[in-house]
Each structure stands twice: as C-alpha cells, then as structure tokens.
Protein backbone atom coordinates (compact mmCIF):
# COMPACT_ATOMS: atom_id res chain seq x y z
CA UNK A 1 0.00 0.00 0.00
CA UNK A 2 1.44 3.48 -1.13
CA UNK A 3 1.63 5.83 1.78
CA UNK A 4 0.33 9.46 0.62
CA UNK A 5 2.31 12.25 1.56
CA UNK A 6 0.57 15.45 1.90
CA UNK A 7 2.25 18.82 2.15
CA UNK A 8 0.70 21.55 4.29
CA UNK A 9 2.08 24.86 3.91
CA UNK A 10 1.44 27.93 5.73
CA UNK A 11 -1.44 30.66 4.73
CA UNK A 12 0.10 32.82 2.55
CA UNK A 13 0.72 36.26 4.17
CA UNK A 14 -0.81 39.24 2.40
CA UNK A 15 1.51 40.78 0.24
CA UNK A 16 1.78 44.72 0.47
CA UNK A 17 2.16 46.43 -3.16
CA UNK A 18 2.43 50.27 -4.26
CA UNK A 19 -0.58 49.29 -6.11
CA UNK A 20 -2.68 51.01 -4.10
CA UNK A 21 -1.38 53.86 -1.84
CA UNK A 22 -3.98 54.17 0.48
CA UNK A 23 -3.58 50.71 1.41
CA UNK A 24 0.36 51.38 1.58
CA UNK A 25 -0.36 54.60 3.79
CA UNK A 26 -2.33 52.43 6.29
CA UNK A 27 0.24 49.76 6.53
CA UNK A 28 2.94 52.42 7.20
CA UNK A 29 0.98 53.86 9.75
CA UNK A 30 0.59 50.37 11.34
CA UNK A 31 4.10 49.90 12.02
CA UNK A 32 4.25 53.69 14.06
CA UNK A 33 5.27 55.95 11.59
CA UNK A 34 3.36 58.97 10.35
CA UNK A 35 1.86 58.43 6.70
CA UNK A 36 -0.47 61.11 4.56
CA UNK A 37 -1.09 60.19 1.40
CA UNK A 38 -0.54 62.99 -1.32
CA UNK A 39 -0.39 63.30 -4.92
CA UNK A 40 2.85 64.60 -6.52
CA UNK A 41 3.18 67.46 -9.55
CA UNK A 42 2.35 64.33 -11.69
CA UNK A 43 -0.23 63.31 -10.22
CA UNK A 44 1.26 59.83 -8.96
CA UNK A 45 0.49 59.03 -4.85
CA UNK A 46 2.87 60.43 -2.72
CA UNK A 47 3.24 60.13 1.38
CA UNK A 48 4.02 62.82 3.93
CA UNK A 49 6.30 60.33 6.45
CA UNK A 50 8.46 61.17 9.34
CA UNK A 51 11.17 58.85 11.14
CA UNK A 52 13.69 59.67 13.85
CA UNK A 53 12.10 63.03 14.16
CA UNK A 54 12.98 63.95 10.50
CA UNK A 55 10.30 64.66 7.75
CA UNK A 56 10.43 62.26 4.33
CA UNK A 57 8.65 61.53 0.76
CA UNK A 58 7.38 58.51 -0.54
CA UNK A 59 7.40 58.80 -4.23
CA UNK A 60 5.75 56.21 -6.12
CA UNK A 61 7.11 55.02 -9.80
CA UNK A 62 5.76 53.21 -12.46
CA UNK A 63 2.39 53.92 -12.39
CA UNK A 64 -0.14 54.31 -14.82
CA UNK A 65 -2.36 57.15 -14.91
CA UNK A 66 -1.65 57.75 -10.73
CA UNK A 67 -2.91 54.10 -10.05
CA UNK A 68 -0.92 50.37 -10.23
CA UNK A 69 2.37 51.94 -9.31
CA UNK A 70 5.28 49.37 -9.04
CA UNK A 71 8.23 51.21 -6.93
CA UNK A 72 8.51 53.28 -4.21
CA UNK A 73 11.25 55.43 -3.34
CA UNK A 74 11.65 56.75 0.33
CA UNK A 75 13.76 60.18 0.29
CA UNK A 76 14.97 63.55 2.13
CA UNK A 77 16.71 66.27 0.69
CA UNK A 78 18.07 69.18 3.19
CA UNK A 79 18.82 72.52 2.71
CA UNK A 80 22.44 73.32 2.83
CA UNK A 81 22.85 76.86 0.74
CA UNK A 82 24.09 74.86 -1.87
CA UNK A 83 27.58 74.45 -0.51
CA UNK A 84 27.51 70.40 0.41
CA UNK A 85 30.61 68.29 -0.19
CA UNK A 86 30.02 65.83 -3.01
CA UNK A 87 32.70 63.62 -1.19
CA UNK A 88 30.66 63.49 2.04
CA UNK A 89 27.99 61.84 -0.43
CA UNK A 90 30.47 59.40 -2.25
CA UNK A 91 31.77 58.94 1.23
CA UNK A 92 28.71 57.96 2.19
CA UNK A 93 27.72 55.22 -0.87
CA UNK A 94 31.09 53.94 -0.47
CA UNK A 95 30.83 52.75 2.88
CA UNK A 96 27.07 51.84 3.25
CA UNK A 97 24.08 49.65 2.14
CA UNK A 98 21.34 51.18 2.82
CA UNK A 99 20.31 54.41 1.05
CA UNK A 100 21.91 56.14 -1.65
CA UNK A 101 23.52 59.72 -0.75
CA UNK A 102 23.53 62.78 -3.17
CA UNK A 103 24.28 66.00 -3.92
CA UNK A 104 21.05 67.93 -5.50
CA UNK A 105 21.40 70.64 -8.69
CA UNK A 106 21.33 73.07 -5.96
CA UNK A 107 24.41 71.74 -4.41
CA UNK A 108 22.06 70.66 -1.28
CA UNK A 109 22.42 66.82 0.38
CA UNK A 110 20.14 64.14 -0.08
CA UNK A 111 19.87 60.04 0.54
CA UNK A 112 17.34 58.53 -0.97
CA UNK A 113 15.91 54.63 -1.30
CA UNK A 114 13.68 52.55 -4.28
CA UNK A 115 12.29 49.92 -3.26
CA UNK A 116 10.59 47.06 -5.82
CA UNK A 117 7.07 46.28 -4.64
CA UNK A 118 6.27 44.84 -8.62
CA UNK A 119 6.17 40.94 -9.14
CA UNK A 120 3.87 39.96 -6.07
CA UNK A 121 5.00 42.41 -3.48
CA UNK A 122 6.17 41.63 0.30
CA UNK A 123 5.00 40.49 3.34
CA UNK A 124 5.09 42.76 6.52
CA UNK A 125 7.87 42.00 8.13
CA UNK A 126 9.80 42.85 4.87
CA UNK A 127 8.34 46.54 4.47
CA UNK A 128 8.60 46.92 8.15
CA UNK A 129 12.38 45.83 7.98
CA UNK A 130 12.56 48.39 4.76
CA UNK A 131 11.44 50.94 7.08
CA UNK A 132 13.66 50.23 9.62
CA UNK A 133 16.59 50.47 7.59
CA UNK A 134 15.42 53.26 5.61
CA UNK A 135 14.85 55.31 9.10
CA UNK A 136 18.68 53.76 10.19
CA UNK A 137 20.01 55.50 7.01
CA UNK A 138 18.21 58.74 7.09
CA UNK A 139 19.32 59.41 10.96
CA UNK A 140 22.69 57.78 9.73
CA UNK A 141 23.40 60.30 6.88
CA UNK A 142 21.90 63.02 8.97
CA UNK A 143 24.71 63.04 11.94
CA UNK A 144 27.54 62.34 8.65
CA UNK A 145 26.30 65.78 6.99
CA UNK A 146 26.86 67.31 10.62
CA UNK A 147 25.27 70.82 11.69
C-alpha cells in the first residue's frame, strides 16, 4: 500500500504592493510611523512620512495614470545653501548599504531609497524591515552631513 504524503504549507501572508497607496499609507501607519497620502506634480500618490524626528517623501514610480504603481522610493533632501561636499555623499555610498547619498542641482544633500514592490510584493515584516533600515540611514546620513 502506497503511503500518501501530503504537504501543508502555511497561509500565505498578504503581500503589500504600491498598487494602491492608500492601502500602503495604512500599513505604514501600522508599524508607528506617520503616513499622509498625497499626490505629486504628476499626479502619482505620494506620502508625507516622518522617522527619527525627521520629515520624508514617498514617491511612487511606475504607475499608470496615478494608479498600479510598481516602486517606491523613500527620500529627504536638506537645505544646505548649496555648498555640500560631493565627497561626504560618495563617502557615504562607499561605505554603506542602505540608502543612496547625493548631492542635489542646488548643491544641497540628499539620501534617498527605491524599493521594488512589482512581481507579487512583500509580506510585513519585509516593508517593516525596509522601514527600519530606511529610518537607520536617514538618521545615519543626517549626523555624517553634521550641523
């Protein structure tokens, strides 16, 4: 007699997409940080966030028509009078893996993120992770840019 052999695998989680951004707003918000949902000059979502007591963008990529976006990209730009060392940046990219550093046309510092939410998404604990990182980099790159 053949024995059957039946694999059980666990519920799949919900995955979280930039599909929708209210949905992505909420989530955000569940995990403790501050998320208003926007729309940017192009009229693609956008989210008002905050992290280690320093204000952010969400900007949301590869979207059609505002809607069914595929990437997100977390970023902060301060205002330096234009007079920010591109080495700090390079520095910066050199040495870490989380968020990219830049200087801005205006000579001002920045550090952005993307992140790919296309091809199925990701579960919680992997945007929650993101967002820990992300707000690891952004205090991070604020204390290496100094007063």
């Amino acid at each position: 007699m053949a024995a059957s052999l039946a694999l059980v695998w666990p519920a799949a989680a919900q995955a979280i997409d930039a599909s929708d951004a209210a949905a992505l707003a909420a989530k955000i918000q569940s995990f403790g940080y501050q998320a208003e949902l926007q729309t940017d000059s192009s009229g693609d979502p956008l989210i008002q966030s905050g992290a280690e007591g320093i204000t952010f963008q969400i900007y949301f990529y590869g979207c059609q028509a505002g809607k069914s976006c595929k990437f997100i990209q977390f970023s902060k730009c301060w205002d330096k009078d234009g007079q920010f060392p591109l080495a700090t940046a390079n520095e910066w990219n050199r040495n870490k893996n989380f968020g990219r550093a830049s200087v801005d046309d205006e000579g001002d510092p920045c550090i952005d993120m993307t992140v790919n939410l296309s091809a199925g998404g990701v579960v919680d604990g992997n945007l929650r992770d993101t967002l820990q990182r992300w707000s690891t980099a952004l205090s991070g790159w604020r204390e290496m840019m100094g007063p």
